[in-house]
PDB file of N, CA and C in Angstrom:
ATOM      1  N   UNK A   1     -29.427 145.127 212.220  1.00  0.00           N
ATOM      2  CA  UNK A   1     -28.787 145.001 210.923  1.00  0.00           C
ATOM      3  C   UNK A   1     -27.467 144.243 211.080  1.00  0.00           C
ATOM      4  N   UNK A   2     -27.286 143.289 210.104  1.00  0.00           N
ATOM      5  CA  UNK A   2     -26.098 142.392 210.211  1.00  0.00           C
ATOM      6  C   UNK A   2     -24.741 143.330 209.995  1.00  0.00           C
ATOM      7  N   UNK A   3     -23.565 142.837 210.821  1.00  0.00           N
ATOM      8  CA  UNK A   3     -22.458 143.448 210.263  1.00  0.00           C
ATOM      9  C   UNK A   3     -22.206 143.362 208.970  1.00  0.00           C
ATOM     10  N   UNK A   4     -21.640 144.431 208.314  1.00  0.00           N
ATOM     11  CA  UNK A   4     -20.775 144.034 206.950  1.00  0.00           C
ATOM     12  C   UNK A   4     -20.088 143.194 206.651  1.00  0.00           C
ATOM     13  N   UNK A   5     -18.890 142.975 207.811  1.00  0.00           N
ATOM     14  CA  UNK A   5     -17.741 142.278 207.364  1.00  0.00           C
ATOM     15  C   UNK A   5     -18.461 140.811 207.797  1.00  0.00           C
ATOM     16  N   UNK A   6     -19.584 140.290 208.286  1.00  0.00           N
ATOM     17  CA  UNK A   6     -19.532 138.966 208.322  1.00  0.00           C
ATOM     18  C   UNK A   6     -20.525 138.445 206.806  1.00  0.00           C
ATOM     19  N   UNK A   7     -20.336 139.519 206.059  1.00  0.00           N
ATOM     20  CA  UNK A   7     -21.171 139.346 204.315  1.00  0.00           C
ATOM     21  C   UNK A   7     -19.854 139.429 203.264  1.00  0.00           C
ATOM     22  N   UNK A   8     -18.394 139.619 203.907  1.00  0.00           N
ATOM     23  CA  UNK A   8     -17.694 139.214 203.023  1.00  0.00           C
ATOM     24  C   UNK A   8     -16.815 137.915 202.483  1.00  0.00           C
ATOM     25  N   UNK A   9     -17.139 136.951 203.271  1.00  0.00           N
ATOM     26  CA  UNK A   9     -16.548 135.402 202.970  1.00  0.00           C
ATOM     27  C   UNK A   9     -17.474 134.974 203.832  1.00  0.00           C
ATOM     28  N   UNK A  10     -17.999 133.429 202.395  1.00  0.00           N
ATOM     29  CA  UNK A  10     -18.865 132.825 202.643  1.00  0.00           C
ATOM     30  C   UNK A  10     -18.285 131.659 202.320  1.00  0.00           C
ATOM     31  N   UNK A  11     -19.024 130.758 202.987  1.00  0.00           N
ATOM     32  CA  UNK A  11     -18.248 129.247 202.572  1.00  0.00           C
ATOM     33  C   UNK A  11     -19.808 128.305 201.644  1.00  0.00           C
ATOM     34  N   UNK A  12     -19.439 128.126 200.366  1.00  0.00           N
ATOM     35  CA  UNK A  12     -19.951 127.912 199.265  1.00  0.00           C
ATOM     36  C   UNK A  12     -20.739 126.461 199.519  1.00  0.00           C
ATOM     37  N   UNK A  13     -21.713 125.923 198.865  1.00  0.00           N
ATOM     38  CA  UNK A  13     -22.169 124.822 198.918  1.00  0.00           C
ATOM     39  C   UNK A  13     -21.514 123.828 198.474  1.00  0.00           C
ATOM     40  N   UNK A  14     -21.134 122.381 198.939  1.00  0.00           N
ATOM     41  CA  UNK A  14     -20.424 121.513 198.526  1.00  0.00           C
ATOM     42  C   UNK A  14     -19.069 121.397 199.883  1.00  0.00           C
ATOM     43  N   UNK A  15     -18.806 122.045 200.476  1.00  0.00           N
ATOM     44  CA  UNK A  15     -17.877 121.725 201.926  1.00  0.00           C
ATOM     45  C   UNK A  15     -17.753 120.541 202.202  1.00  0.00           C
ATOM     46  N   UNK A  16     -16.599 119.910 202.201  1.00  0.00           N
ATOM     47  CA  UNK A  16     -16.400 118.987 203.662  1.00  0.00           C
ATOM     48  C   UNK A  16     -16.872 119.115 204.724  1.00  0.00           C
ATOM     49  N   UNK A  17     -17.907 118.421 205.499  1.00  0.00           N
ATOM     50  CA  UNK A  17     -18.100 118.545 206.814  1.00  0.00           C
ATOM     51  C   UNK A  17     -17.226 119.019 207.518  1.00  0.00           C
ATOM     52  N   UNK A  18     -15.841 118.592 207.512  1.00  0.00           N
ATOM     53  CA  UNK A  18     -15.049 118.858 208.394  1.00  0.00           C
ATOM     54  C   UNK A  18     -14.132 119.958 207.938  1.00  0.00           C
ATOM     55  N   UNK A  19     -14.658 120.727 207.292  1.00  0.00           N
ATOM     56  CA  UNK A  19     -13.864 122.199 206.031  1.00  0.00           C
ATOM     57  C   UNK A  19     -12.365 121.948 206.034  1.00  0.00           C
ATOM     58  N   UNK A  20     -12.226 120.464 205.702  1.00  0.00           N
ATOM     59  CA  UNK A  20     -11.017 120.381 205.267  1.00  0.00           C
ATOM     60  C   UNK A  20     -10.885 120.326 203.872  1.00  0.00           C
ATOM     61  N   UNK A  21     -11.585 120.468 203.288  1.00  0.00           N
ATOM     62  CA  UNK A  21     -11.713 120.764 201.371  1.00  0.00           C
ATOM     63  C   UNK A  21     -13.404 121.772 201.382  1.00  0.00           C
ATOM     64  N   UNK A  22     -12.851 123.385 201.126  1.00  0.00           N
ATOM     65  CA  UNK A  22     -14.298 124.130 201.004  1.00  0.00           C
ATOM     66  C   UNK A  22     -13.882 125.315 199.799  1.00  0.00           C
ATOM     67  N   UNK A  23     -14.836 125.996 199.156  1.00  0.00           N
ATOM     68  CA  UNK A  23     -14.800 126.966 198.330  1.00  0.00           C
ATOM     69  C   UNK A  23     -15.419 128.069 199.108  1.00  0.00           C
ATOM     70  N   UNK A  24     -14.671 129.096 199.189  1.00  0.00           N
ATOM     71  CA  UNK A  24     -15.326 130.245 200.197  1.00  0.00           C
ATOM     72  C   UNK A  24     -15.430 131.537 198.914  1.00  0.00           C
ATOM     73  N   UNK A  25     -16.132 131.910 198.864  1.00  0.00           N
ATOM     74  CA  UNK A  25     -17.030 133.417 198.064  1.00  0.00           C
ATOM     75  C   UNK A  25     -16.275 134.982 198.703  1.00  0.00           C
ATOM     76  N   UNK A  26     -15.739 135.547 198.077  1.00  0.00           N
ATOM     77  CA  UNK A  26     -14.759 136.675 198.437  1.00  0.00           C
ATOM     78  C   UNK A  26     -15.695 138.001 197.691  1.00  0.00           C
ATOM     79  N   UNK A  27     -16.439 138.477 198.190  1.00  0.00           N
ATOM     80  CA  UNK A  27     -17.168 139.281 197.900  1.00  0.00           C
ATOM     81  C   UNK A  27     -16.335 141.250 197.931  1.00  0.00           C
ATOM     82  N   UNK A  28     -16.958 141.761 196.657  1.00  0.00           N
ATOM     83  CA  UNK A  28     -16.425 143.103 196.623  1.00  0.00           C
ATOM     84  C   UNK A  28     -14.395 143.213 196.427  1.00  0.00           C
ATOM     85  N   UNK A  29     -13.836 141.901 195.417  1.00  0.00           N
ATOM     86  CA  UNK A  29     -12.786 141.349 195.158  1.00  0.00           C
ATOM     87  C   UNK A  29     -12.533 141.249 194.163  1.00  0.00           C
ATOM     88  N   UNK A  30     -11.222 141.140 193.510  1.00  0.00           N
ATOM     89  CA  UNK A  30     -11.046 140.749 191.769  1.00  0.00           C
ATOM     90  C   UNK A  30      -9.546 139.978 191.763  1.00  0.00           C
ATOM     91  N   UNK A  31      -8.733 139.767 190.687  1.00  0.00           N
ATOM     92  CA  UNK A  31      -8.102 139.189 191.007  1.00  0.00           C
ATOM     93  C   UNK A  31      -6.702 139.418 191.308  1.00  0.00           C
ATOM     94  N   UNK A  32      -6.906 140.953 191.937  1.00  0.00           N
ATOM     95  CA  UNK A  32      -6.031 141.418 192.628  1.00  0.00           C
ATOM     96  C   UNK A  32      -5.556 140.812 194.045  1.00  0.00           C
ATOM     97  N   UNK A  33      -6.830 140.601 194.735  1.00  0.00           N
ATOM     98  CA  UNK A  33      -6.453 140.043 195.938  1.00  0.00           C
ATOM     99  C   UNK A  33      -6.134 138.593 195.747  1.00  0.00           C
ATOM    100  N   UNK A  34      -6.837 137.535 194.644  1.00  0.00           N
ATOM    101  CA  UNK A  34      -7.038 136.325 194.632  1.00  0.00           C
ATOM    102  C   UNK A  34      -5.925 135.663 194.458  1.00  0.00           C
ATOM    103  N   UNK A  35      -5.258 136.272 193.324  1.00  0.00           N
ATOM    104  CA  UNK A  35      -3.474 135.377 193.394  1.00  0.00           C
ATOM    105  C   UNK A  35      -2.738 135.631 194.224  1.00  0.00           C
ATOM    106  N   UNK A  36      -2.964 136.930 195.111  1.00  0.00           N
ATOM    107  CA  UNK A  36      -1.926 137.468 196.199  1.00  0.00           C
ATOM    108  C   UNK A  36      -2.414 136.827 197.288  1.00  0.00           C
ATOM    109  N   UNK A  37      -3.599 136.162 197.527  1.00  0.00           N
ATOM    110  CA  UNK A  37      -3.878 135.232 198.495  1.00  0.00           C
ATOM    111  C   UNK A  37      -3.637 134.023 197.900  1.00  0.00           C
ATOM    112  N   UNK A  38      -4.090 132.854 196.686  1.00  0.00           N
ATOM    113  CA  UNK A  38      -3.858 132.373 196.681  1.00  0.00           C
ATOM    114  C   UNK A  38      -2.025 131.555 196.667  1.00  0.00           C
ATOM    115  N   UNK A  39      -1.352 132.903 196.273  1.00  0.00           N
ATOM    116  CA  UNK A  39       0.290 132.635 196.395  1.00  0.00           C
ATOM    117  C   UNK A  39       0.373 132.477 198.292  1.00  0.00           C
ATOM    118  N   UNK A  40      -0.425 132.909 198.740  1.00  0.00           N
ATOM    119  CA  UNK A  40       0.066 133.050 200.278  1.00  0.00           C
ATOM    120  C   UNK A  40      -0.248 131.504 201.079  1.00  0.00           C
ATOM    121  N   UNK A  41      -1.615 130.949 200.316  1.00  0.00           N
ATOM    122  CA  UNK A  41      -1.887 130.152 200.823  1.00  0.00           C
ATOM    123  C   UNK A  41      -0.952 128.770 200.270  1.00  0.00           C
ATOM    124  N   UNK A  42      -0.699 128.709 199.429  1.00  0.00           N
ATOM    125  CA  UNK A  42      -0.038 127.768 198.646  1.00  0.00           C
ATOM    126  C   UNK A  42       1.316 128.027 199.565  1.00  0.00           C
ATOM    127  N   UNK A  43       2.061 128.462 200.354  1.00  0.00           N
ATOM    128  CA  UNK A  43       3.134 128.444 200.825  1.00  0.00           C
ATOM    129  C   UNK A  43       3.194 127.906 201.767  1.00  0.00           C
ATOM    130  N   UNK A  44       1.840 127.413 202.691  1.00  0.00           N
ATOM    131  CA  UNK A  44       1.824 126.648 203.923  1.00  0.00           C
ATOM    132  C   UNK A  44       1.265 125.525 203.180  1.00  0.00           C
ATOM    133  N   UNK A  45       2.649 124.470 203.973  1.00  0.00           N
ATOM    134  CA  UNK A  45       2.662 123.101 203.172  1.00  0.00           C
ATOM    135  C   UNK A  45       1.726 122.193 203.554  1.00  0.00           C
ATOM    136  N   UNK A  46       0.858 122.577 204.272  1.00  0.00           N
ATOM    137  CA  UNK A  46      -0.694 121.783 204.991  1.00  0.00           C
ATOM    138  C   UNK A  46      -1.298 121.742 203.678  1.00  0.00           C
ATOM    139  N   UNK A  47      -1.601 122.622 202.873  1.00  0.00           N
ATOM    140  CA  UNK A  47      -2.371 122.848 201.688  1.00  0.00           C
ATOM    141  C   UNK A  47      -1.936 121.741 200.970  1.00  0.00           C
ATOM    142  N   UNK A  48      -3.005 121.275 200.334  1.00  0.00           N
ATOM    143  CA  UNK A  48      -2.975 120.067 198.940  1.00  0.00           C
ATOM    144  C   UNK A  48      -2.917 120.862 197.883  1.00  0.00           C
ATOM    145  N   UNK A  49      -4.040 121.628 197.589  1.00  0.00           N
ATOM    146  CA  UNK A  49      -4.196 122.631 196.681  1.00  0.00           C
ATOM    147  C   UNK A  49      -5.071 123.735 196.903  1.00  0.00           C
ATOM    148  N   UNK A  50      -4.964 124.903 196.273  1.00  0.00           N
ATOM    149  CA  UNK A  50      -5.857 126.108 196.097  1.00  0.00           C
ATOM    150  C   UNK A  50      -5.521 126.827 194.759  1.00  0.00           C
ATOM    151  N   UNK A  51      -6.742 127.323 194.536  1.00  0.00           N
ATOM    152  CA  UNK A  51      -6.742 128.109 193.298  1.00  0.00           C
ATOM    153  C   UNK A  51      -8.400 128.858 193.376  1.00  0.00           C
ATOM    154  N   UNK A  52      -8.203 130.065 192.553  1.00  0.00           N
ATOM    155  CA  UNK A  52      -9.851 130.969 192.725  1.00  0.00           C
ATOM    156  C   UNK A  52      -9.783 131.186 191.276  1.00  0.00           C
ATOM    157  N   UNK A  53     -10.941 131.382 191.420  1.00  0.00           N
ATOM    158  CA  UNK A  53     -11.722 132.270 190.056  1.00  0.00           C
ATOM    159  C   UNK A  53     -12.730 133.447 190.162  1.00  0.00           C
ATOM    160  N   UNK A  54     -12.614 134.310 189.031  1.00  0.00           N
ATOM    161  CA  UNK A  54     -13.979 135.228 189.204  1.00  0.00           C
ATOM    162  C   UNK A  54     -14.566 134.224 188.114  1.00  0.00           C
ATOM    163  N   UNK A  55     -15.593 134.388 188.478  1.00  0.00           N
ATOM    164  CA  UNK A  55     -16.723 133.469 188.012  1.00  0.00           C
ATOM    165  C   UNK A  55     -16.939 134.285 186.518  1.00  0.00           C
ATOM    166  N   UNK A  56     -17.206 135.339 186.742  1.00  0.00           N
ATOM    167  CA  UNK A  56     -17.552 136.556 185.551  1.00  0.00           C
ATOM    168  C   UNK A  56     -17.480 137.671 185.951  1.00  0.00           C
ATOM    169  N   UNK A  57     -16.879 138.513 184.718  1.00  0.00           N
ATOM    170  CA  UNK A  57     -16.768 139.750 184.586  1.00  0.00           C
ATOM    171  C   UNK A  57     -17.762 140.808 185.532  1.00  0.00           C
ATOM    172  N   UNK A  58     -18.622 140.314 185.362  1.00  0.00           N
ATOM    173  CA  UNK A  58     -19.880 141.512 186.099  1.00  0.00           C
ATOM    174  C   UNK A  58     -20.202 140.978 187.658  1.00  0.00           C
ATOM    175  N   UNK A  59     -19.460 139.882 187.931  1.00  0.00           N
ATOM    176  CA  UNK A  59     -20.207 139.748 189.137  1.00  0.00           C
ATOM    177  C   UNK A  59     -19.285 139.996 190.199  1.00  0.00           C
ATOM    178  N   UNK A  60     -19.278 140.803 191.014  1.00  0.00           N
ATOM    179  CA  UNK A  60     -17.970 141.296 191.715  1.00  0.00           C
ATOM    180  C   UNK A  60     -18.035 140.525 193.224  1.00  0.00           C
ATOM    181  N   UNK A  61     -17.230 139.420 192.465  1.00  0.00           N
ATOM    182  CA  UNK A  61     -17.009 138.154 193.634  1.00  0.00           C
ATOM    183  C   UNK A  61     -15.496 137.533 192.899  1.00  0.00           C
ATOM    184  N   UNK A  62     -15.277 136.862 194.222  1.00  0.00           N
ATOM    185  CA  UNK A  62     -14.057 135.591 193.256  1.00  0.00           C
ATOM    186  C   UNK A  62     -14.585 134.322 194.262  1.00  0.00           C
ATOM    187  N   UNK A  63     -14.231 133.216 193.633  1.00  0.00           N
ATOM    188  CA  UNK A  63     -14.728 132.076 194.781  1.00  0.00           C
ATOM    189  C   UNK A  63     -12.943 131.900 194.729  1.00  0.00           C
ATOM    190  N   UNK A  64     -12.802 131.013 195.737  1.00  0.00           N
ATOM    191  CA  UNK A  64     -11.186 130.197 196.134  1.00  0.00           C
ATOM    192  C   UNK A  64     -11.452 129.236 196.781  1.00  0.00           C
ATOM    193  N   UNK A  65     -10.910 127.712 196.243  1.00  0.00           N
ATOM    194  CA  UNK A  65     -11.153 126.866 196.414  1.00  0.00           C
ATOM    195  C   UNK A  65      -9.607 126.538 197.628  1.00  0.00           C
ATOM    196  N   UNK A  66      -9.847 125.564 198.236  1.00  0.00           N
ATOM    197  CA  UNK A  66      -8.974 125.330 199.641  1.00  0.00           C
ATOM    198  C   UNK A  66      -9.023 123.780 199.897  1.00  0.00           C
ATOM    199  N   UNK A  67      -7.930 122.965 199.604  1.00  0.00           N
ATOM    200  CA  UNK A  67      -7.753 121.305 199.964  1.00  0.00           C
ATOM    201  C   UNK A  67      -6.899 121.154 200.940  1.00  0.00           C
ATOM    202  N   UNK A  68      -7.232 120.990 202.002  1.00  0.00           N
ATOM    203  CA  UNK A  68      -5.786 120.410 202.759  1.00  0.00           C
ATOM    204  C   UNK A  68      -5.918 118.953 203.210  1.00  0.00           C
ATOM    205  N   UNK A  69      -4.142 118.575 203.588  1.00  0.00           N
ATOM    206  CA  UNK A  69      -3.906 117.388 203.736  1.00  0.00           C
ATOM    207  C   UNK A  69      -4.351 116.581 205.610  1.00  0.00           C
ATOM    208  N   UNK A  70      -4.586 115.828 205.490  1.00  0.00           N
ATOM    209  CA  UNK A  70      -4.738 115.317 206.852  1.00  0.00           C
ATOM    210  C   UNK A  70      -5.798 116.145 207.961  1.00  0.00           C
ATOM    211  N   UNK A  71      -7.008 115.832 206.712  1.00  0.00           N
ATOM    212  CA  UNK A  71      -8.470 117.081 207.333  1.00  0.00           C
ATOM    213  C   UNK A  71      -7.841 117.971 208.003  1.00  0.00           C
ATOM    214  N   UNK A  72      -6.859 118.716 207.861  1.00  0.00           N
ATOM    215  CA  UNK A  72      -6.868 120.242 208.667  1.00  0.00           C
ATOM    216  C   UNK A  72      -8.468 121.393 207.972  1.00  0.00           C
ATOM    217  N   UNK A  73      -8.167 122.217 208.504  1.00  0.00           N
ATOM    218  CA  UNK A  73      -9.588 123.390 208.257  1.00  0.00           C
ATOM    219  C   UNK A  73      -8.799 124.382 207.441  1.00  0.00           C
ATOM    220  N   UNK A  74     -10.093 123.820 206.005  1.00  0.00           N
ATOM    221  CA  UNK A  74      -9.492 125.168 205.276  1.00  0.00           C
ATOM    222  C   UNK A  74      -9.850 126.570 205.424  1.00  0.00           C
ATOM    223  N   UNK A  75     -10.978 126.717 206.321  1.00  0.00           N
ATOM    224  CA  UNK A  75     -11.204 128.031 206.958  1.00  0.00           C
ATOM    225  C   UNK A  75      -9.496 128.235 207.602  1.00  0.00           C
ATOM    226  N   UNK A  76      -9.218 127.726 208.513  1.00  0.00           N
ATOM    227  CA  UNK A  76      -8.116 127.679 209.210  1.00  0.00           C
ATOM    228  C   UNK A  76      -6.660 128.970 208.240  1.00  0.00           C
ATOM    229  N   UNK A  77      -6.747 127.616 207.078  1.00  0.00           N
ATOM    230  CA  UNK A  77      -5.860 128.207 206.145  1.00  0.00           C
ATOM    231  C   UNK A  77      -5.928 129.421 205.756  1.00  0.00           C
ATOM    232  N   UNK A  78      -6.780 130.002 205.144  1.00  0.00           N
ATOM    233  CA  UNK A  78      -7.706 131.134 204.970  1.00  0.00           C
ATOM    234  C   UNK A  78      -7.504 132.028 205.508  1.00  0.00           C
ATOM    235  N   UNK A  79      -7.738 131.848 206.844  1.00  0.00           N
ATOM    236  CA  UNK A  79      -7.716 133.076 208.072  1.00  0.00           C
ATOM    237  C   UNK A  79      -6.063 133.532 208.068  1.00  0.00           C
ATOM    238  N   UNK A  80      -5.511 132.598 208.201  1.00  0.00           N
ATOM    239  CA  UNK A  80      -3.932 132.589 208.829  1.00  0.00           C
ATOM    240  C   UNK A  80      -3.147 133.125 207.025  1.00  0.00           C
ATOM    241  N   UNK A  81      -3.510 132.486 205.981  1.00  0.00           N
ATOM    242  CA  UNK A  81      -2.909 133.317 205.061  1.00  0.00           C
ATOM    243  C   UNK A  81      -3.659 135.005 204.606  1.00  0.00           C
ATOM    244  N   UNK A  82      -4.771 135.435 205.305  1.00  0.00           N
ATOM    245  CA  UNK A  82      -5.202 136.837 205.136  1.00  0.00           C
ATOM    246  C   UNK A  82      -4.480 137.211 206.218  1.00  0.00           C
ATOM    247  N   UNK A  83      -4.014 136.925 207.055  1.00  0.00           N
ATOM    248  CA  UNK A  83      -3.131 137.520 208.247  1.00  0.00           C
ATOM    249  C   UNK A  83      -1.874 138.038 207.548  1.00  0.00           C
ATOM    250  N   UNK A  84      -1.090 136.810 207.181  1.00  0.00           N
ATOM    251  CA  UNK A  84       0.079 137.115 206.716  1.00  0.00           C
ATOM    252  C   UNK A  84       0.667 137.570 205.567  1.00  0.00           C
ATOM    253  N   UNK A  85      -0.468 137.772 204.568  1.00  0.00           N
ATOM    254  CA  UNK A  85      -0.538 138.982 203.538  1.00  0.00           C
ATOM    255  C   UNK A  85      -1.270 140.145 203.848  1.00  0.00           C
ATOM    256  N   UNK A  86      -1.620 140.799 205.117  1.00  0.00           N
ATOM    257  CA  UNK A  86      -1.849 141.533 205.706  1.00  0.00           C
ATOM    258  C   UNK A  86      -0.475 141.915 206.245  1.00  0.00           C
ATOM    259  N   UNK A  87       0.130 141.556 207.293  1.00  0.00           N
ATOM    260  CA  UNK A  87       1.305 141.420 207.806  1.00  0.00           C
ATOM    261  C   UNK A  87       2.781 142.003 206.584  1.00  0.00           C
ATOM    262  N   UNK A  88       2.296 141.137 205.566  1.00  0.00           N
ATOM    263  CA  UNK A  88       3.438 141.319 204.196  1.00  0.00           C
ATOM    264  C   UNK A  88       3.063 142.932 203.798  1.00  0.00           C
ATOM    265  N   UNK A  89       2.232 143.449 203.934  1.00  0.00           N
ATOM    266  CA  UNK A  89       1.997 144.506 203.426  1.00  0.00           C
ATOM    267  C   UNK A  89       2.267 145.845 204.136  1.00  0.00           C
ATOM    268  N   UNK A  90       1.832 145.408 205.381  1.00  0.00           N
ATOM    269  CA  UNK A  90       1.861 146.447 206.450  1.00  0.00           C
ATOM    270  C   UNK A  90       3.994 146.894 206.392  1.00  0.00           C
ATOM    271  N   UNK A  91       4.737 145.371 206.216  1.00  0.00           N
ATOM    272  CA  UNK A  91       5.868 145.003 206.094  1.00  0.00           C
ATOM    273  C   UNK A  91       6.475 146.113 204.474  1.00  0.00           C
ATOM    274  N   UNK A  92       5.998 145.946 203.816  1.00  0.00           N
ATOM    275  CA  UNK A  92       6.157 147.052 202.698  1.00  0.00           C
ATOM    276  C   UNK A  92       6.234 148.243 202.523  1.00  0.00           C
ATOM    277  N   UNK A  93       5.248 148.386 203.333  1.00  0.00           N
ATOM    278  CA  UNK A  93       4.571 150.269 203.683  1.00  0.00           C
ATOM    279  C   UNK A  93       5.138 150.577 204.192  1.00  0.00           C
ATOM    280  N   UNK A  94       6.166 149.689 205.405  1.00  0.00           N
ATOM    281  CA  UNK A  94       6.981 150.168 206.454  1.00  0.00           C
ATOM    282  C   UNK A  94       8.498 150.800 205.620  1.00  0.00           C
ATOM    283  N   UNK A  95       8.786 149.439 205.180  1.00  0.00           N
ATOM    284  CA  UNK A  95      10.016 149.759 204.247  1.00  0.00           C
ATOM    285  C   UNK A  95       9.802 150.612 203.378  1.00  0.00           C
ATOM    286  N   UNK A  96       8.547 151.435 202.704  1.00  0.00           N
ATOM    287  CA  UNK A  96       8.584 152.545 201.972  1.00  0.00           C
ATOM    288  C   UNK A  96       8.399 153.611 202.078  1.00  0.00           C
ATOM    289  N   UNK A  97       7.925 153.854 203.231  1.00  0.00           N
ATOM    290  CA  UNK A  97       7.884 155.000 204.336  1.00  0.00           C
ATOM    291  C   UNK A  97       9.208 155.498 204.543  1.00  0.00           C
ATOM    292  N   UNK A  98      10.299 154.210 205.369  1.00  0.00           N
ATOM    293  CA  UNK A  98      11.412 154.614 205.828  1.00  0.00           C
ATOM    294  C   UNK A  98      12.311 155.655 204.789  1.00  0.00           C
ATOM    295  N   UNK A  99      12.193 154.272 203.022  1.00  0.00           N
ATOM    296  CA  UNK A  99      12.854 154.577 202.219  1.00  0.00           C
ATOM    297  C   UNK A  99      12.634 156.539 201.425  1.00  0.00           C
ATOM    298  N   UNK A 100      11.394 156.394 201.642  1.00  0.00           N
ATOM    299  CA  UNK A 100      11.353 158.149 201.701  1.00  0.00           C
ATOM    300  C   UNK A 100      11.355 158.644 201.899  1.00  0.00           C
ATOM    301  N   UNK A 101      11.737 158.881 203.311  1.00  0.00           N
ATOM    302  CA  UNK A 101      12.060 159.486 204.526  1.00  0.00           C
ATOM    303  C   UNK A 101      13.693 159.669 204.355  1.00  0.00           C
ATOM    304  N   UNK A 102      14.417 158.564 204.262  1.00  0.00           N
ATOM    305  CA  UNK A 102      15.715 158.335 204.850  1.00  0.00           C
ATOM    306  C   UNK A 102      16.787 158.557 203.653  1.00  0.00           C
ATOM    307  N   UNK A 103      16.222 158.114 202.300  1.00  0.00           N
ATOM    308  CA  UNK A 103      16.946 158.047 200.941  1.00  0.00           C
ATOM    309  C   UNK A 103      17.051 159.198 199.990  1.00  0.00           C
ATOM    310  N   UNK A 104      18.256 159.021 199.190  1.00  0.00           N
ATOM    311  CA  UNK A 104      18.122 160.182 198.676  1.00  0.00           C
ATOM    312  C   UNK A 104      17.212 160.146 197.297  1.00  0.00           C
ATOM    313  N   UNK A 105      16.312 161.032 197.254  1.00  0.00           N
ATOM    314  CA  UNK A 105      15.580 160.861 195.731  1.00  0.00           C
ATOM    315  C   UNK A 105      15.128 161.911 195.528  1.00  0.00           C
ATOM    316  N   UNK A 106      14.944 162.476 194.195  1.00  0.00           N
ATOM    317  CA  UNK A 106      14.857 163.712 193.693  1.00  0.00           C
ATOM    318  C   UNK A 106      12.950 163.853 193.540  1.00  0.00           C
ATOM    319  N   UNK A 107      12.817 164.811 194.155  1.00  0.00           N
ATOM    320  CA  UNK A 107      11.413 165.584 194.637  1.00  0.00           C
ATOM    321  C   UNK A 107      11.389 166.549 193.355  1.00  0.00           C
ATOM    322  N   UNK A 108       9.465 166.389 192.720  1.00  0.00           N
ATOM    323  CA  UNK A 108       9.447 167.330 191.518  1.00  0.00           C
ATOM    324  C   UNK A 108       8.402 168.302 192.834  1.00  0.00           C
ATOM    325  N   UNK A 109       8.276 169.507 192.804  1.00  0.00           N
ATOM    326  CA  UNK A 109       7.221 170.142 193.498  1.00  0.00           C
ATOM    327  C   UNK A 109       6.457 170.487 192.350  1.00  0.00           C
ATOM    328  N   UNK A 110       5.135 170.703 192.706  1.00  0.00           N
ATOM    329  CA  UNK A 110       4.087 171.158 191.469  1.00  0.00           C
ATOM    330  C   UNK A 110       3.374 172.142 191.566  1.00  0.00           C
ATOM    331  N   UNK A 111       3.813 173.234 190.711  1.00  0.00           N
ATOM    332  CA  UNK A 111       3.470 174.404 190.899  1.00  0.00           C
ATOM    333  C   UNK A 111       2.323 174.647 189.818  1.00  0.00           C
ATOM    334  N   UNK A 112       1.641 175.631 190.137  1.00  0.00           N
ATOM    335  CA  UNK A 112       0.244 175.285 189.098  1.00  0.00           C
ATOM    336  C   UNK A 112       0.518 177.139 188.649  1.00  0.00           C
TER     337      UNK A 112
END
């Protein structure tokens, strides 16, 4: 039986040979993850352009389209901006952990 995680990004028909312009399929996604990746990817200045869509309401996919300049690999891009909005997050959790740990803030307890 195939792994799971190699059924969640697919690279769409129509690619550059050289996946320097591809649309990859983000399966079990909405567009929660899609602008928070596509803002990530748009920040590395290799990129020409990116932008995703859910295709439709019922179909629980988003595609994201990926151009870069001077045939780099938009797989490439891809990988390295799910890293670093991975990274950004882990980076959050940290700082909100500390902050409730360390700060002062008023605790309701819930008594039933």
């Amino acid at each position: 039986m195939a792994d799971p995680a190699t059924k969640k990004i697919k690279v769409l028909r129509g690619a550059a040979p050289d996946l320097s312009a591809a649309t990859f399929q983000i399966v079990d996604e909405s567009h929660t993850i899609g602008n928070a990746l596509r803002w990530m990817i748009m920040k590395n200045p290799k990129v020409e352009f990116c932008g995703y869509s859910v295709p439709h309401p019922s179909e629980n996919h988003l595609n994201i389209r990926i151009q870069m300049y001077d045939n780099l690999s938009a797989l490439q891009a891809l990988i390295t901006a799910l890293n670093d909005l991975d990274s950004l997050c882990e980076t959050i959790e940290d700082a909100y952990d500390t902050s409730l740990k360390n700060d002062q803030i008023e605790r309701w307890d819930e008594k039933c």
